[in-house]
PDB file of N, CA and C in Angstrom:
ATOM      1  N   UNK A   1      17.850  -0.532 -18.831  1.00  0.00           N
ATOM      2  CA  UNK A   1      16.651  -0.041 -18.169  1.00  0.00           C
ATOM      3  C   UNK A   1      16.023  -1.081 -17.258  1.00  0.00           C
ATOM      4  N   UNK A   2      16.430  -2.199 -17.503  1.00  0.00           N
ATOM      5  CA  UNK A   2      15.241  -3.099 -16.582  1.00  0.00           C
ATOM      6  C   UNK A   2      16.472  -3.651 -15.624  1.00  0.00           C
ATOM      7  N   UNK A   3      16.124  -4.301 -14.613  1.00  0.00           N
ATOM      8  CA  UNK A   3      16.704  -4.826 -13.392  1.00  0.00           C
ATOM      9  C   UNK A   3      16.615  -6.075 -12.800  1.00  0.00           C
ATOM     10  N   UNK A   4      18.248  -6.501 -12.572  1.00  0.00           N
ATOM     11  CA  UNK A   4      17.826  -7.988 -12.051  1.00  0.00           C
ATOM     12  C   UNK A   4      17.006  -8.440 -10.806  1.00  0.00           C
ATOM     13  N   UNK A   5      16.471  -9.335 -11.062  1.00  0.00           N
ATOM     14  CA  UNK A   5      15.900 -10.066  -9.990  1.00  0.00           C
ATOM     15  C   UNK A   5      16.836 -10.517  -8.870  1.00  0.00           C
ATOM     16  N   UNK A   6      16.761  -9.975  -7.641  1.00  0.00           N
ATOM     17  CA  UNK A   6      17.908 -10.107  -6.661  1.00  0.00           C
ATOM     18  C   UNK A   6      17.862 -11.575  -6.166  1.00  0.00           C
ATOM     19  N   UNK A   7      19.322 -12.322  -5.867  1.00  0.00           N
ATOM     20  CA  UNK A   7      19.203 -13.466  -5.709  1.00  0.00           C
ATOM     21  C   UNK A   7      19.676 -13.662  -4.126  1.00  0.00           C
ATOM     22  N   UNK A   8      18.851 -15.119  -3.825  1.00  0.00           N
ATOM     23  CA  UNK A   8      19.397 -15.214  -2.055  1.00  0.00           C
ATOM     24  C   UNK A   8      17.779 -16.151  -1.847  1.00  0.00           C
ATOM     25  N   UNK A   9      17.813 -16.153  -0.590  1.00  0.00           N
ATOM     26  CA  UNK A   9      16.792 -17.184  -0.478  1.00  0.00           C
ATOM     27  C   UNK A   9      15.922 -15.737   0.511  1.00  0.00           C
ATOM     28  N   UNK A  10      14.469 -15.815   0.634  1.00  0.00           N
ATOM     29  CA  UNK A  10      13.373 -15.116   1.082  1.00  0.00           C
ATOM     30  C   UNK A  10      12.563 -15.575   1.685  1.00  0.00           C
ATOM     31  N   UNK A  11      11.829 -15.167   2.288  1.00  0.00           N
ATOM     32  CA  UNK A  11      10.498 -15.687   2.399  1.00  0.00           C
ATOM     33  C   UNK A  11       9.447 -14.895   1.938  1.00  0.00           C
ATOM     34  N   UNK A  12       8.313 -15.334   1.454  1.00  0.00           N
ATOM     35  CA  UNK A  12       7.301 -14.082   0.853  1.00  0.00           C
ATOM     36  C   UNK A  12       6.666 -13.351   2.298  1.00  0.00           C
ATOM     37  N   UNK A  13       6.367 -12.206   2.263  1.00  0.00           N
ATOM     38  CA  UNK A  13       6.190 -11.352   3.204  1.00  0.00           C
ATOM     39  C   UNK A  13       4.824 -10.635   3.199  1.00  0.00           C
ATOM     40  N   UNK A  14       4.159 -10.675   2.011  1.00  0.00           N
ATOM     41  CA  UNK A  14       2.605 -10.617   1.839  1.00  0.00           C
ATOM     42  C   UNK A  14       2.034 -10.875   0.532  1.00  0.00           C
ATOM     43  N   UNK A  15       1.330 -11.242   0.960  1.00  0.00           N
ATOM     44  CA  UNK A  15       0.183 -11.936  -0.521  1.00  0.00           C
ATOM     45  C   UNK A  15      -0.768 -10.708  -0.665  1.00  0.00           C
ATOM     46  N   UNK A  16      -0.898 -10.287  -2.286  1.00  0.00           N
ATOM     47  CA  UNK A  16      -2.047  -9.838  -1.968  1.00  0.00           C
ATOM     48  C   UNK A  16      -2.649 -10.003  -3.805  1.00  0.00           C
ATOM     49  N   UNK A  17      -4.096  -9.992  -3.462  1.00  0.00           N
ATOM     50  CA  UNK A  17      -4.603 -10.648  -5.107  1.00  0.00           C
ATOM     51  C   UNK A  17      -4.660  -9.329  -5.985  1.00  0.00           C
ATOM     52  N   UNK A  18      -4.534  -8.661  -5.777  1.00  0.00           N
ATOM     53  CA  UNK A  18      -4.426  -7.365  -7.190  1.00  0.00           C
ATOM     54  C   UNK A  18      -3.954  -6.592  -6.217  1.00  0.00           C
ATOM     55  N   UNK A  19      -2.730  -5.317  -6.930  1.00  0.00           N
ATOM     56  CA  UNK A  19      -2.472  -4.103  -6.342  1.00  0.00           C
ATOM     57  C   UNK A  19      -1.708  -3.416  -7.300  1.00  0.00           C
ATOM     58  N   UNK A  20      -1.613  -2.359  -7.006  1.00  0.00           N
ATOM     59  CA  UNK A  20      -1.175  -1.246  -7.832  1.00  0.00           C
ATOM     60  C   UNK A  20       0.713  -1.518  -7.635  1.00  0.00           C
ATOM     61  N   UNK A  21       0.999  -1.451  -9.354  1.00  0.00           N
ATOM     62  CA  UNK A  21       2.600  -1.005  -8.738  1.00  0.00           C
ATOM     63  C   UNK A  21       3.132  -0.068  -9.670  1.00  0.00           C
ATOM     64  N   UNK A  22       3.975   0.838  -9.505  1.00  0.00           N
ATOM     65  CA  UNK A  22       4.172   1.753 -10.243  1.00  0.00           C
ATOM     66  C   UNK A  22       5.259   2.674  -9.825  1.00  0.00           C
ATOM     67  N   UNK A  23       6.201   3.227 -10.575  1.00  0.00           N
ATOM     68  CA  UNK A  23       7.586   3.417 -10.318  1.00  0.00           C
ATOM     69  C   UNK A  23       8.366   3.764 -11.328  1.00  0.00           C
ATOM     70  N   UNK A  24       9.565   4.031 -11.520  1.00  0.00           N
ATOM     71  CA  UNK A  24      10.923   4.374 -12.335  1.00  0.00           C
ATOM     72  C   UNK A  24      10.790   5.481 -13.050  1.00  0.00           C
ATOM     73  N   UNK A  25      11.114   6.193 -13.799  1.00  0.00           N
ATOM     74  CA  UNK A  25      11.319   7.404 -14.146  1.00  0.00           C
ATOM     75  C   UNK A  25      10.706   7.915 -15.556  1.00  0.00           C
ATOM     76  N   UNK A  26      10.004   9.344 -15.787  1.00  0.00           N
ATOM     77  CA  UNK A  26       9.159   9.449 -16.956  1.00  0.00           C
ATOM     78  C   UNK A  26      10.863  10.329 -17.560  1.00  0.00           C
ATOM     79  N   UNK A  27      11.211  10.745 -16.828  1.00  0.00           N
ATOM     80  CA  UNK A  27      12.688  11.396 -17.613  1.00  0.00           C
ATOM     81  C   UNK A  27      13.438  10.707 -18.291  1.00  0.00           C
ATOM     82  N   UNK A  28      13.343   9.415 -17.566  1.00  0.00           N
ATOM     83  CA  UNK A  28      14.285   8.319 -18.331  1.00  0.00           C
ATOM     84  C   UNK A  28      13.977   7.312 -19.366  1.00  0.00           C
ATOM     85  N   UNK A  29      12.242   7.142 -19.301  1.00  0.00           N
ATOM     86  CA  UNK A  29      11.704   6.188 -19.770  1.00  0.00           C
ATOM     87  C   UNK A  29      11.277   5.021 -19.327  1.00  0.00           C
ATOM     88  N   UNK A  30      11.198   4.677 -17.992  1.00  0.00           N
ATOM     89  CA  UNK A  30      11.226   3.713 -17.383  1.00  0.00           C
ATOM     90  C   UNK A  30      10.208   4.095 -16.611  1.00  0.00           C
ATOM     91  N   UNK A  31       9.202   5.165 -16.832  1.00  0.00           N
ATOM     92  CA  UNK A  31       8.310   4.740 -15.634  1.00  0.00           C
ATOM     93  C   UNK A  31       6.879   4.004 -15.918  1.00  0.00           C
ATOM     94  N   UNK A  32       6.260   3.204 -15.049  1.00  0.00           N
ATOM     95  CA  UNK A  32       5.595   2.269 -15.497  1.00  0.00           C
ATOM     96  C   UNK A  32       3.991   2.194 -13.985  1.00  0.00           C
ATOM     97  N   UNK A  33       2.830   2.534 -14.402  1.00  0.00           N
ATOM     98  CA  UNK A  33       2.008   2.760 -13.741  1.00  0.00           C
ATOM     99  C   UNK A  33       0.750   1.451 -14.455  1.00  0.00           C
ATOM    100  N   UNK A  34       0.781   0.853 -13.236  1.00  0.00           N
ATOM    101  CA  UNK A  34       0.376  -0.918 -13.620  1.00  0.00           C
ATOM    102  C   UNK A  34      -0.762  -0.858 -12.313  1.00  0.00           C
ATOM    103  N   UNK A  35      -2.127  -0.761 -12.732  1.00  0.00           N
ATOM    104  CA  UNK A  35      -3.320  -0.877 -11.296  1.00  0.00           C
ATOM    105  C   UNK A  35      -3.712  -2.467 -11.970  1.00  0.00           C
ATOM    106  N   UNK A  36      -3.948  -3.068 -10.937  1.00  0.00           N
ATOM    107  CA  UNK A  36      -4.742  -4.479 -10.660  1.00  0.00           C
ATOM    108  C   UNK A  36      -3.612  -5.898 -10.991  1.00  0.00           C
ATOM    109  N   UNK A  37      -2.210  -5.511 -10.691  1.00  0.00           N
ATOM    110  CA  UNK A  37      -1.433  -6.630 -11.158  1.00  0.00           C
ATOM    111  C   UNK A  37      -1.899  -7.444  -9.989  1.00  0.00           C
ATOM    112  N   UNK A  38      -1.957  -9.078 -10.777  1.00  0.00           N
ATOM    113  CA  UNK A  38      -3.039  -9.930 -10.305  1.00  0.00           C
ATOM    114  C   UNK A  38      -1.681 -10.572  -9.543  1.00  0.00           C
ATOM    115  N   UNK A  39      -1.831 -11.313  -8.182  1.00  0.00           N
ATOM    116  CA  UNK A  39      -1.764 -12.806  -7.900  1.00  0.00           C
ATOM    117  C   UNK A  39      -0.330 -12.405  -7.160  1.00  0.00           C
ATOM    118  N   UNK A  40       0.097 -10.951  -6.646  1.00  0.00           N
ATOM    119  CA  UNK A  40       1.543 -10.535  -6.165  1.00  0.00           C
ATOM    120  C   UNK A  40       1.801 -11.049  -5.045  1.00  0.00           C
ATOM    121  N   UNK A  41       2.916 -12.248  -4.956  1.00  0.00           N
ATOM    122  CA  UNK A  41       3.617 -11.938  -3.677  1.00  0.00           C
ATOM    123  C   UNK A  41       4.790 -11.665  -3.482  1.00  0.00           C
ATOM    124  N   UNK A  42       5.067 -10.427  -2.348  1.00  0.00           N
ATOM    125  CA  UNK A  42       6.712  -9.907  -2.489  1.00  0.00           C
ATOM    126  C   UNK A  42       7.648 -11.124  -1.661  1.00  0.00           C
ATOM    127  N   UNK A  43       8.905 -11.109  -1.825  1.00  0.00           N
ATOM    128  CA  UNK A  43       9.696 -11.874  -1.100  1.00  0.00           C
ATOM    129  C   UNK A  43      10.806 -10.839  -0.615  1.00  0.00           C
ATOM    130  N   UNK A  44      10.895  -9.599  -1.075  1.00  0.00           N
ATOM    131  CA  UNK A  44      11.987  -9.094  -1.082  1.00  0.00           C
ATOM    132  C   UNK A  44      11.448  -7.732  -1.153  1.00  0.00           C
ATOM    133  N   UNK A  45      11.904  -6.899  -0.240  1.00  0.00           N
ATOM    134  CA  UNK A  45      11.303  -5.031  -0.275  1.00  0.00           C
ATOM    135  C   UNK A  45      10.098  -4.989  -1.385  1.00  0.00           C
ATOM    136  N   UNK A  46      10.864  -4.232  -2.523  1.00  0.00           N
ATOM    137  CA  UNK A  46       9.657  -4.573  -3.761  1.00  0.00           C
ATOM    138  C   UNK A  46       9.537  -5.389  -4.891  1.00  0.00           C
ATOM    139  N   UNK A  47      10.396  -6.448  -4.134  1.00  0.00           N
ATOM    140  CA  UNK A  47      10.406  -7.952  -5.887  1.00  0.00           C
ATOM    141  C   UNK A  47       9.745  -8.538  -5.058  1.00  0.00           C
ATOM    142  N   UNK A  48       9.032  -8.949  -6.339  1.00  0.00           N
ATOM    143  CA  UNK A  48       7.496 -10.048  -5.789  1.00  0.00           C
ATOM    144  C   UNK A  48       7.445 -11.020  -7.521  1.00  0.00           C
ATOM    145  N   UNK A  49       6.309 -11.815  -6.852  1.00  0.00           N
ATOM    146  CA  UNK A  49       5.897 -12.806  -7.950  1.00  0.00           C
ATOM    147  C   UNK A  49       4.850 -12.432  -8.463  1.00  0.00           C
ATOM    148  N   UNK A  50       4.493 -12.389  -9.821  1.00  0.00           N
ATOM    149  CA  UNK A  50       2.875 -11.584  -9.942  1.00  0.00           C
ATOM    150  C   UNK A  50       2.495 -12.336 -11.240  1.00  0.00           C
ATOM    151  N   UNK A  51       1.360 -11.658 -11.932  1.00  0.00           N
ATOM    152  CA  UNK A  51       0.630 -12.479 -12.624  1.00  0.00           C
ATOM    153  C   UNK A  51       1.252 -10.889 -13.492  1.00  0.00           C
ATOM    154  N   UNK A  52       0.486 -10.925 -15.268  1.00  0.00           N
ATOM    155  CA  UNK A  52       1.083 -10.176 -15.753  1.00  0.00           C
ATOM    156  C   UNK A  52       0.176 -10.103 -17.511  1.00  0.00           C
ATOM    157  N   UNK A  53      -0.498  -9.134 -17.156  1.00  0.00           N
ATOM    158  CA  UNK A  53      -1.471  -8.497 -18.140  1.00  0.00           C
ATOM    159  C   UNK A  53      -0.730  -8.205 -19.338  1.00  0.00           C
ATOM    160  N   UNK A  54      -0.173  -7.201 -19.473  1.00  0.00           N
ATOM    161  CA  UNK A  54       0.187  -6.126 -20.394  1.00  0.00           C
ATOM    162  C   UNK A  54       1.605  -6.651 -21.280  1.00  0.00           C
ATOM    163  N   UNK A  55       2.552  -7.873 -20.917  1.00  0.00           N
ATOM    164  CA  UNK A  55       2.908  -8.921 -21.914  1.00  0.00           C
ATOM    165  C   UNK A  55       2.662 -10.088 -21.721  1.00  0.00           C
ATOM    166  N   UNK A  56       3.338 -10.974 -22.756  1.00  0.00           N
ATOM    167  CA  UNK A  56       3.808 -12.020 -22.521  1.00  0.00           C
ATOM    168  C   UNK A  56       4.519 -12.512 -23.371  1.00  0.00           C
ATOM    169  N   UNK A  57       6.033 -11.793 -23.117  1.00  0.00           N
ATOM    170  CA  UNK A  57       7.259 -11.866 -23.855  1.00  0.00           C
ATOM    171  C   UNK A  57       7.964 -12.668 -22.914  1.00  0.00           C
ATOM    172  N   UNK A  58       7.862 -13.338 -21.983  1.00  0.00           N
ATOM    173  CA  UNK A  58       8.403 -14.445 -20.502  1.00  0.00           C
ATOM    174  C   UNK A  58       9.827 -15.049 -21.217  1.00  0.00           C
ATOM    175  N   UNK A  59      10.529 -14.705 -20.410  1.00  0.00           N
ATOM    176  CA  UNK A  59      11.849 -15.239 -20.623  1.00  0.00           C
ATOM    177  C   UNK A  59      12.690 -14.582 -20.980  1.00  0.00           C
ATOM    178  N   UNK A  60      12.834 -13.361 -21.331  1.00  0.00           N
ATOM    179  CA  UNK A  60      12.820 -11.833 -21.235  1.00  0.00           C
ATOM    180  C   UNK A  60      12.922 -10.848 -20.755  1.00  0.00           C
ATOM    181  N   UNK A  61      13.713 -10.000 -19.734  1.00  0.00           N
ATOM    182  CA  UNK A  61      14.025  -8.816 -19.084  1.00  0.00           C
ATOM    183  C   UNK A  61      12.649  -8.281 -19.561  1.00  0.00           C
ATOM    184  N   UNK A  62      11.777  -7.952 -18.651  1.00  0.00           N
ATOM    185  CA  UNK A  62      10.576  -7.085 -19.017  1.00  0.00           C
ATOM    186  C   UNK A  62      10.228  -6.069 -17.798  1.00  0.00           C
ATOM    187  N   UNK A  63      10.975  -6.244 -16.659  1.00  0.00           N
ATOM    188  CA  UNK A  63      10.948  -5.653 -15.073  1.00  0.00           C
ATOM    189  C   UNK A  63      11.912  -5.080 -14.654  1.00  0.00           C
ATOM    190  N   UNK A  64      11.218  -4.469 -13.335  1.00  0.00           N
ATOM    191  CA  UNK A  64      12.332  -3.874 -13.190  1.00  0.00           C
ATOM    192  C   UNK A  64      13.309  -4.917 -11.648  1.00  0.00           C
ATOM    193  N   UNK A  65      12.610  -5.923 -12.011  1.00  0.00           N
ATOM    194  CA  UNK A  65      13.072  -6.771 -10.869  1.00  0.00           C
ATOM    195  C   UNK A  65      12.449  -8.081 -10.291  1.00  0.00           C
ATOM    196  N   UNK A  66      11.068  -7.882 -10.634  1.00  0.00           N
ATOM    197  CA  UNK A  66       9.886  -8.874 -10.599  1.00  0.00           C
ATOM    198  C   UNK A  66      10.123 -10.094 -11.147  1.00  0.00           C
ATOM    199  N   UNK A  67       9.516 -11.078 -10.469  1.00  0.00           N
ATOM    200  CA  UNK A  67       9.266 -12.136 -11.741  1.00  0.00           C
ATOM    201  C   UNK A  67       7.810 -11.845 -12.172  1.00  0.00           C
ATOM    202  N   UNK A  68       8.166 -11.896 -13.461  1.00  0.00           N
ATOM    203  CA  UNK A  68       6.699 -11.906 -13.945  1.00  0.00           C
ATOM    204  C   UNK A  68       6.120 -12.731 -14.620  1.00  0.00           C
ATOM    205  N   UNK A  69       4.979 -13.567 -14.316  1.00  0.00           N
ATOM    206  CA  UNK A  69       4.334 -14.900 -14.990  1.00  0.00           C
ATOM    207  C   UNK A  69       3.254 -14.602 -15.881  1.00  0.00           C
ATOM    208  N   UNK A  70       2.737 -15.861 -16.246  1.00  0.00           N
ATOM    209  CA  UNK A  70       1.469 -15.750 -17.028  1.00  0.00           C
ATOM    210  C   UNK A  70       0.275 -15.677 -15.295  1.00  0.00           C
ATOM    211  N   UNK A  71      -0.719 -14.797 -15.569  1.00  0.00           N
ATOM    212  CA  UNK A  71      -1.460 -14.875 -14.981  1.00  0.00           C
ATOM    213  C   UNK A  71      -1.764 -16.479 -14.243  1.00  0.00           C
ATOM    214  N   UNK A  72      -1.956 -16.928 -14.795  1.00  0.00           N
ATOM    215  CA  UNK A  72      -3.123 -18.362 -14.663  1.00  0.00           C
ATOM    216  C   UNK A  72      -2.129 -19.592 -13.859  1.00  0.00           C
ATOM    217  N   UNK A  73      -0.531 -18.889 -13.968  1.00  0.00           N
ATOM    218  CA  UNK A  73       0.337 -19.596 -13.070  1.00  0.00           C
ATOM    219  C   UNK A  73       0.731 -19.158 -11.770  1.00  0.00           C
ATOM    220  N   UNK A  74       1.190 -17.855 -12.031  1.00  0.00           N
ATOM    221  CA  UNK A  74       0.952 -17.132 -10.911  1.00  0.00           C
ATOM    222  C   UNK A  74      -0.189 -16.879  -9.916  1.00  0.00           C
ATOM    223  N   UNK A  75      -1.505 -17.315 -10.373  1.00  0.00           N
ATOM    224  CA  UNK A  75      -2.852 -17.260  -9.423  1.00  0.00           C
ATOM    225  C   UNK A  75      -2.310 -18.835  -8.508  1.00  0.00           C
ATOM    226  N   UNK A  76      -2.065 -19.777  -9.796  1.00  0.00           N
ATOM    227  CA  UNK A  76      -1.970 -20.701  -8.804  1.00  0.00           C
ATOM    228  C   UNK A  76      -1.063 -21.422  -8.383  1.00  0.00           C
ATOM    229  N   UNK A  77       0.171 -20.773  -8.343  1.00  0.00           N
ATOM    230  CA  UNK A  77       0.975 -20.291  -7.124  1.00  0.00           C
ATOM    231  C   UNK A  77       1.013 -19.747  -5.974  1.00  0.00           C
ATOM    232  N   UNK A  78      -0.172 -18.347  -5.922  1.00  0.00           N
ATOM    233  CA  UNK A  78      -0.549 -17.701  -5.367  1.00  0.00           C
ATOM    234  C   UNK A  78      -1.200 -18.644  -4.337  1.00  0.00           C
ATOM    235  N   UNK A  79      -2.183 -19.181  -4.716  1.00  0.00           N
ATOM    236  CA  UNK A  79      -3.195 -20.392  -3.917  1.00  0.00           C
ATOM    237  C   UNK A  79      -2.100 -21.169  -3.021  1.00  0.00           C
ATOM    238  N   UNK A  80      -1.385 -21.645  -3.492  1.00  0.00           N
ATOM    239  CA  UNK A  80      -0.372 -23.127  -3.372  1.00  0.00           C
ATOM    240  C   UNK A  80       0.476 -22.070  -1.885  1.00  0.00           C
ATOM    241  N   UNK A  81       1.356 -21.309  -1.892  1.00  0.00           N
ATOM    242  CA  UNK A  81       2.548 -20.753  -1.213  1.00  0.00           C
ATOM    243  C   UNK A  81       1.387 -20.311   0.522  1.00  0.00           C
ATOM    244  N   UNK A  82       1.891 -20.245   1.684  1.00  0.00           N
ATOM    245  CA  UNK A  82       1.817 -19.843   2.168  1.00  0.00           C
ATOM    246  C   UNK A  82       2.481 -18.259   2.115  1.00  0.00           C
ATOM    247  N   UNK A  83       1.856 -17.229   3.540  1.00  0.00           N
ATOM    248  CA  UNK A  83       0.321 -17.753   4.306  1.00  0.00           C
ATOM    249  C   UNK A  83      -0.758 -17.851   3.205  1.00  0.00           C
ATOM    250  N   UNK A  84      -1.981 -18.567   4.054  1.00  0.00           N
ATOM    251  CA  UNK A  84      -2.978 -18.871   2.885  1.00  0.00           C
ATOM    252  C   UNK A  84      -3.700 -17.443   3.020  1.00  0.00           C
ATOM    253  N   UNK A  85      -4.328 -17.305   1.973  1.00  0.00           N
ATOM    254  CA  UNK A  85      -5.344 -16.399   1.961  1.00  0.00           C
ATOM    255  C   UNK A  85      -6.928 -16.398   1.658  1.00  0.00           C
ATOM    256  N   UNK A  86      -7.991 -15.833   2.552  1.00  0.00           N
ATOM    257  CA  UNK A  86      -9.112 -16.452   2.222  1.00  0.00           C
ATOM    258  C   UNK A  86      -9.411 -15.993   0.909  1.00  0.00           C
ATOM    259  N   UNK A  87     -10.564 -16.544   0.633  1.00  0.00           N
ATOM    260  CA  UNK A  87     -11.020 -16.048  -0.841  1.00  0.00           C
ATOM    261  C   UNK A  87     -11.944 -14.354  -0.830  1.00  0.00           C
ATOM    262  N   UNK A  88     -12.003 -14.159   0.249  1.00  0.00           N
ATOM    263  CA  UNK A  88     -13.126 -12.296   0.565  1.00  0.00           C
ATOM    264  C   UNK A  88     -11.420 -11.784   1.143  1.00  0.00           C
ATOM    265  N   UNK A  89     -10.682 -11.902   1.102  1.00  0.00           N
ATOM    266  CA  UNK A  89      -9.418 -11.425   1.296  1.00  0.00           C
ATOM    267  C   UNK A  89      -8.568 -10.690  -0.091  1.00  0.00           C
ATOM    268  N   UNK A  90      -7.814  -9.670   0.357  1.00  0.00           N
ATOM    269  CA  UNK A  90      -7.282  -9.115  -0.579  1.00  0.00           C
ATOM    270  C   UNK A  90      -5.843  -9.224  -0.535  1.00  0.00           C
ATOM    271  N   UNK A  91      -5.438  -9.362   1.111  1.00  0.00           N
ATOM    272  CA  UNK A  91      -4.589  -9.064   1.312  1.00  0.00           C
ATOM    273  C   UNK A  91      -4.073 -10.092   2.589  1.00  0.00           C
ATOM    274  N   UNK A  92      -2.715 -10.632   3.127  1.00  0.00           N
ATOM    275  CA  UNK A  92      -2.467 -11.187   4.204  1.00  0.00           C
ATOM    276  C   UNK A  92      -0.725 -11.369   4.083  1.00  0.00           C
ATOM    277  N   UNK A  93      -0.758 -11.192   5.101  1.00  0.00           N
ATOM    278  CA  UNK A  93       0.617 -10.983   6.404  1.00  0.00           C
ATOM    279  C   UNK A  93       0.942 -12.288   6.391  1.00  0.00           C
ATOM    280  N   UNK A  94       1.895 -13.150   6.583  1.00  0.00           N
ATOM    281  CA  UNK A  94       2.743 -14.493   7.374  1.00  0.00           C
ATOM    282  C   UNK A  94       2.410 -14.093   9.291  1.00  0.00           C
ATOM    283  N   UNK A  95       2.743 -15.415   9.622  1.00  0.00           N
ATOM    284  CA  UNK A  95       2.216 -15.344  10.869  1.00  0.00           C
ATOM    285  C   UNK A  95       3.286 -16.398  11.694  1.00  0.00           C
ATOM    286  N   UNK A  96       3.377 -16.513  12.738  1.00  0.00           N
ATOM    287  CA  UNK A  96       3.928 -17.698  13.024  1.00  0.00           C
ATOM    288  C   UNK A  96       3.349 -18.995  13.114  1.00  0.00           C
ATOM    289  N   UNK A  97       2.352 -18.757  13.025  1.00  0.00           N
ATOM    290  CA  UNK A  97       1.471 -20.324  12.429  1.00  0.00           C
ATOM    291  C   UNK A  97       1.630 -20.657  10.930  1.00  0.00           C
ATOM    292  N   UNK A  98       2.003 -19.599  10.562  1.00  0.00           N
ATOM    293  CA  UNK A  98       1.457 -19.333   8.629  1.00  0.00           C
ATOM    294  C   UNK A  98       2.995 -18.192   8.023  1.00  0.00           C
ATOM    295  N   UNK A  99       3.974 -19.048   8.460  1.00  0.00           N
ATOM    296  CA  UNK A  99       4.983 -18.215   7.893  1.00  0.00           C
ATOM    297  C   UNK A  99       5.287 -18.211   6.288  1.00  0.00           C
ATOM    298  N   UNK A 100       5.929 -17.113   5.535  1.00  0.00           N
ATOM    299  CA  UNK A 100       5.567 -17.309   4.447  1.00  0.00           C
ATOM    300  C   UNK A 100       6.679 -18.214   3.837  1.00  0.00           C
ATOM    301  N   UNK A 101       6.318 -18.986   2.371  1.00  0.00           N
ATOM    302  CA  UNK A 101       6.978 -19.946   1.788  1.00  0.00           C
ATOM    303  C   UNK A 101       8.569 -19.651   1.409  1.00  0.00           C
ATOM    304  N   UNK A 102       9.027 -20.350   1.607  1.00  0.00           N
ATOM    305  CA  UNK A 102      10.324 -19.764   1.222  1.00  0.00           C
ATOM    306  C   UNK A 102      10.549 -19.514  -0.272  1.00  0.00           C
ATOM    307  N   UNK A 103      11.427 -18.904  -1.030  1.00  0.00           N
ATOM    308  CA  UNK A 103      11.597 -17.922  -2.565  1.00  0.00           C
ATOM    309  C   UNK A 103      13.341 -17.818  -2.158  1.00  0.00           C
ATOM    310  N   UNK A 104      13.471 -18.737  -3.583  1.00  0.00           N
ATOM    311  CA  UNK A 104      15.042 -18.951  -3.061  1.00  0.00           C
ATOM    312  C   UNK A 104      15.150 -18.839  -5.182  1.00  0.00           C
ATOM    313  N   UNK A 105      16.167 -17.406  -5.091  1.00  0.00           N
ATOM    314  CA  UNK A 105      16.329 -17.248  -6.706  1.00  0.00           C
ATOM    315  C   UNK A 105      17.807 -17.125  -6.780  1.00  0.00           C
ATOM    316  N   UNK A 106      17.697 -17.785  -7.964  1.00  0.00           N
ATOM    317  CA  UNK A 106      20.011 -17.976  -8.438  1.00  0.00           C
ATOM    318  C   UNK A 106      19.490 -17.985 -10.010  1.00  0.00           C
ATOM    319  N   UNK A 107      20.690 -17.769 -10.212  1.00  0.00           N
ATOM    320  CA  UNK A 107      20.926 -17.889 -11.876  1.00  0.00           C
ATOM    321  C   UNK A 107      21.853 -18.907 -12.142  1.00  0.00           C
TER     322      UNK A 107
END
């Protein structure tokens, strides 16, 4: 049921401090409706880095592709990676001044 984290090198493609994610199937068991996951940034279509409420079984297949952290690392990660984001901001784009950090995952 859960899914690997795709590997290759990225760049993150938007930051944003809480958003809704939600997806996979109620037929199958896999579907999963998650509002306010903290601290997300995607690198890849829909794998991103996020912060993560509802466990903390880490180290663990728990996604369906995500990495998923402890909150309090992932915020400040979030801070650390380009583009920056202000603090009355929810949300921000890479730029060519402010391209996003590179996200390079292998096993």
């Amino acid at each position: 049921l859960w899914a690997s984290t795709t590997t290759g090198t990225f760049r993150i493609w938007v930051k944003l401090r809480y958003t809704l994610m939600h997806g996979g199937s109620q037929a199958l068991g896999t579907y999963y409706y998650l509002p306010n996951v903290p601290c997300t940034q995607y690198f890849y279509k829909g794998y991103g880095l996020h912060g993560t409420y509802w466990h903390n079984n880490f180290g663990h297949p728990m996604s369906h592709g995500c990495v998923n952290m402890a909150t309090p690392d992932a915020c400040k990660l979030f801070e650390w990676t380009s583009p920056p984001i202000a603090s009355n901001q929810n949300t921000v784009n890479p730029t060519p001044e402010a391209p996003g950090t590179t996200v390079v995952v292998h096993y």
